[in-house]
Protein backbone atom coordinates (compact mmCIF):
# COMPACT_ATOMS: atom_id res chain seq x y z
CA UNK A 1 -2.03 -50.08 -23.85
CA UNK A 2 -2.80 -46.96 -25.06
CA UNK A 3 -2.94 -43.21 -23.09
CA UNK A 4 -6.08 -41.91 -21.71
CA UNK A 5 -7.83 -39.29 -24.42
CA UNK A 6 -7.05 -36.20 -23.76
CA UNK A 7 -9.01 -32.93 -24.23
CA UNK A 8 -8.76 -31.17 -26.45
CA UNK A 9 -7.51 -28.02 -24.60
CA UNK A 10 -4.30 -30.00 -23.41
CA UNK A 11 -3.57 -31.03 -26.49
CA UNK A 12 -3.62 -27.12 -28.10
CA UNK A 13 -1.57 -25.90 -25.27
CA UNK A 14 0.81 -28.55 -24.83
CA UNK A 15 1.27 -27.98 -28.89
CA UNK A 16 0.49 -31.36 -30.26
CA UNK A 17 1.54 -31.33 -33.60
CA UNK A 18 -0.68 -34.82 -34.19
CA UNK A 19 -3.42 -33.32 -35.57
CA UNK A 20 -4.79 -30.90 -37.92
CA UNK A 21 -6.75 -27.35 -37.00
CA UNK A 22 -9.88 -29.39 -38.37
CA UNK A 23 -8.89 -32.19 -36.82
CA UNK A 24 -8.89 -30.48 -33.06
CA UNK A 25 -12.36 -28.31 -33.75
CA UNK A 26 -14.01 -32.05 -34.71
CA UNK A 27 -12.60 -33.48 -31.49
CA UNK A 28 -13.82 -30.27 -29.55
CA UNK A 29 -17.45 -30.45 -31.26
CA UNK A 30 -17.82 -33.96 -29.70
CA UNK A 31 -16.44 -33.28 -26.28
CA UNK A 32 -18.85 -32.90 -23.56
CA UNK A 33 -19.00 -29.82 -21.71
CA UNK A 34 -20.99 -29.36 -17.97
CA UNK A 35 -22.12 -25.89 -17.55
CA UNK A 36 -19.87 -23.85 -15.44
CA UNK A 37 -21.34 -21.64 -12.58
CA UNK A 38 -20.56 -19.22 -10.28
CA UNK A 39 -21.55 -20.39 -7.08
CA UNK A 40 -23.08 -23.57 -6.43
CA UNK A 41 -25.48 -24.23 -3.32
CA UNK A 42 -25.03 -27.51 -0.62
CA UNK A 43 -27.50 -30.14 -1.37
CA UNK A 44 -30.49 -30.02 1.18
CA UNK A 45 -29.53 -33.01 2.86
CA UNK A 46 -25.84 -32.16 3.95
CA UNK A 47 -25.86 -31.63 7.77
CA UNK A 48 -24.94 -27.71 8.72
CA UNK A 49 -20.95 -28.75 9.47
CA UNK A 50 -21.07 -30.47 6.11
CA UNK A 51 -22.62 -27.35 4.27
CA UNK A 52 -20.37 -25.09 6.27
CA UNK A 53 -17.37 -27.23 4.67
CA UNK A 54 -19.60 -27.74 1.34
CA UNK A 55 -19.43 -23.27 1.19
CA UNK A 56 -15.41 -23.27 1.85
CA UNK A 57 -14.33 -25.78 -0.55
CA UNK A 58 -17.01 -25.07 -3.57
CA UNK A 59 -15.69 -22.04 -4.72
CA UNK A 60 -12.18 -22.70 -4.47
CA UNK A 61 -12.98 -25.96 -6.83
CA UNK A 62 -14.98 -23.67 -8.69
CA UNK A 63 -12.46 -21.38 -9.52
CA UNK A 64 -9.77 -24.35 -10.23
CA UNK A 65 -12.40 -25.34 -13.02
CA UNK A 66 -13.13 -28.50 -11.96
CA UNK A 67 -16.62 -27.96 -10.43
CA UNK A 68 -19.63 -27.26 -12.33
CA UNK A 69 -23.58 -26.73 -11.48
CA UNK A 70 -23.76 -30.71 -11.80
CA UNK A 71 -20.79 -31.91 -9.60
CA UNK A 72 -22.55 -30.71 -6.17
CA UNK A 73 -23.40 -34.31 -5.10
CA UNK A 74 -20.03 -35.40 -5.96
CA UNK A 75 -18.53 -33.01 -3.71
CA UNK A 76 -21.49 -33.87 -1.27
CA UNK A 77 -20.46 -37.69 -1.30
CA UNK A 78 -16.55 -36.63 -1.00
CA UNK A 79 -17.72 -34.75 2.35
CA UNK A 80 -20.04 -37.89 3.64
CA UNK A 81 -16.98 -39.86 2.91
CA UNK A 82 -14.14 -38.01 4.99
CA UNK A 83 -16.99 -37.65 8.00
CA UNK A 84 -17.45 -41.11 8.06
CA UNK A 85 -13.96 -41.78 8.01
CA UNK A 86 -13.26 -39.05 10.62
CA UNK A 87 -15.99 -40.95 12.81
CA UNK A 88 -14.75 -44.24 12.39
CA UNK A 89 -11.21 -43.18 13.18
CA UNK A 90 -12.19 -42.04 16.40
CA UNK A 91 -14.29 -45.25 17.13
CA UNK A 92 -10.87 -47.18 16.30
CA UNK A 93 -9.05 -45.11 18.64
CA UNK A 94 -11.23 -45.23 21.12
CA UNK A 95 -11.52 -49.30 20.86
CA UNK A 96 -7.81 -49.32 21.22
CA UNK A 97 -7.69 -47.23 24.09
CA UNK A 98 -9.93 -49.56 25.70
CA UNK A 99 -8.03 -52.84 24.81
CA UNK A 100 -10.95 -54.30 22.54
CA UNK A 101 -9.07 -55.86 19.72
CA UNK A 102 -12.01 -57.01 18.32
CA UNK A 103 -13.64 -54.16 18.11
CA UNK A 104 -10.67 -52.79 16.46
CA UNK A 105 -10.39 -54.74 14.37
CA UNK A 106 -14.06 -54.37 13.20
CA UNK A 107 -13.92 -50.25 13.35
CA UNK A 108 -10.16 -50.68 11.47
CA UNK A 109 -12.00 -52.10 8.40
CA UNK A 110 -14.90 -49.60 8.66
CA UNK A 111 -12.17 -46.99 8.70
CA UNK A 112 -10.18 -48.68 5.43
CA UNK A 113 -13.61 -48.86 3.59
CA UNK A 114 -14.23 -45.15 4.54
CA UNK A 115 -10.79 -43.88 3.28
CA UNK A 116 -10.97 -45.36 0.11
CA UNK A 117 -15.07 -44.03 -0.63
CA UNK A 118 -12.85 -40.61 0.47
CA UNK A 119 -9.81 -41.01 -1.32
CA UNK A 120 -11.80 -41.79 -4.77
CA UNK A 121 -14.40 -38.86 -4.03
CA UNK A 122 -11.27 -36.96 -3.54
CA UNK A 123 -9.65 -37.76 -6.30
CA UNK A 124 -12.43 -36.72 -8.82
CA UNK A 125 -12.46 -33.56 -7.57
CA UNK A 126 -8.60 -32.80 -7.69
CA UNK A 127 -8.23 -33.01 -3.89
CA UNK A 128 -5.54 -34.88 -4.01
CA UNK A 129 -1.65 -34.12 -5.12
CA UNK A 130 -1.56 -36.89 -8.17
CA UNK A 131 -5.20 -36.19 -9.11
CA UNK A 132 -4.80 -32.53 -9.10
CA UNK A 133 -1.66 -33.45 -12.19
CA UNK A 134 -4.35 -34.86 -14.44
CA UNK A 135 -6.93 -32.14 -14.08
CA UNK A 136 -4.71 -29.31 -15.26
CA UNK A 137 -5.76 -27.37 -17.66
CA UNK A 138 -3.12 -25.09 -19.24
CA UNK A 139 -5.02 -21.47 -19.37
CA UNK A 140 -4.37 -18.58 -21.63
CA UNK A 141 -2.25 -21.45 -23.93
CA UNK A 142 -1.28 -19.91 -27.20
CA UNK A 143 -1.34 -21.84 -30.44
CA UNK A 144 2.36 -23.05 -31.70
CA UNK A 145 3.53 -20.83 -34.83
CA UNK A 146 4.59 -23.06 -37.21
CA UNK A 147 6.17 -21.74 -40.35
CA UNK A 148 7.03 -23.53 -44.12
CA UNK A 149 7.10 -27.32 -44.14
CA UNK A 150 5.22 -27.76 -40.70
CA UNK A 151 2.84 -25.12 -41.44
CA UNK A 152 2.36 -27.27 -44.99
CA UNK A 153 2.41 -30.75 -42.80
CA UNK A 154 0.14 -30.03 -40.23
CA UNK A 155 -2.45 -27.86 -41.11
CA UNK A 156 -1.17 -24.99 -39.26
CA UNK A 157 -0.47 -21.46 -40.67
């Protein structure tokens, strides 16, 4: 099976020596880019604890590169997500506490199906350890000198 595609900013700073200098501008031409932004505003229906939480976390994904002016639902959804799983977790509890298996049992698989709608919302957005390893972006990478034979080989120098 073959890797993911990578962008093309990985593969300059991690020095692939796969492809030629016209061979990474063609791949860079085709890849889409979302406009970046500076500050990005909570969708209108997000309650005020959600765009409280929405104001915190925005910038900080922001500045990590992995929000843009179109990814505001996304994060919208991710908050939705963990509320709902915050809620149901308490409705779990609170159905234990009170010796109702079946409603545990019923708010249990609420709570699973809210974790993962969280977990995956989360993981888009680098929120999570493992997903934050595939969004990196090496910045200020600097272009492997290659000298004689490579240079000739590769396209480089």
């Amino acid at each position: 099976m073959p890797r993911k595609r990578q962008p093309t900013a990985v593969l300059r700073a991690n020095g692939s020596r796969h492809y030629t200098k016209a061979q990474l501008a063609e791949r860079e031409a085709m890849e889409l880019k979302a406009p970046k932004t500076d500050a990005l505003m909570p969708p209108a229906y997000l309650s005020e604890q959600l765009s409280m939480e929405f104001a915190k976390l925005a910038p900080i994904l922001i500045q990590m590169g992995v929000l843009s002016s179109v990814d505001g639902d996304g994060l919208a959804m991710y908050l939705i997500a963990k509320q709902s799983y915050l809620r149901a977790t308490k409705k779990f509890t609170d159905a234990l506490n009170r010796g109702d298996t079946d409603g545990a049992s019923k708010w249990s698989a609420i709570q699973d199906r809210c974790f993962r709608q969280c977990r995956a919302a989360g993981m888009d957005l680098g929120l999570t350890v493992s997903s934050r390893c595939n969004l990196v972006i090496p910045n200020g990478a600097t272009a492997v000198d290659l000298s004689g034979e490579e240079a000739d080989l590769f396209g480089e120098g």
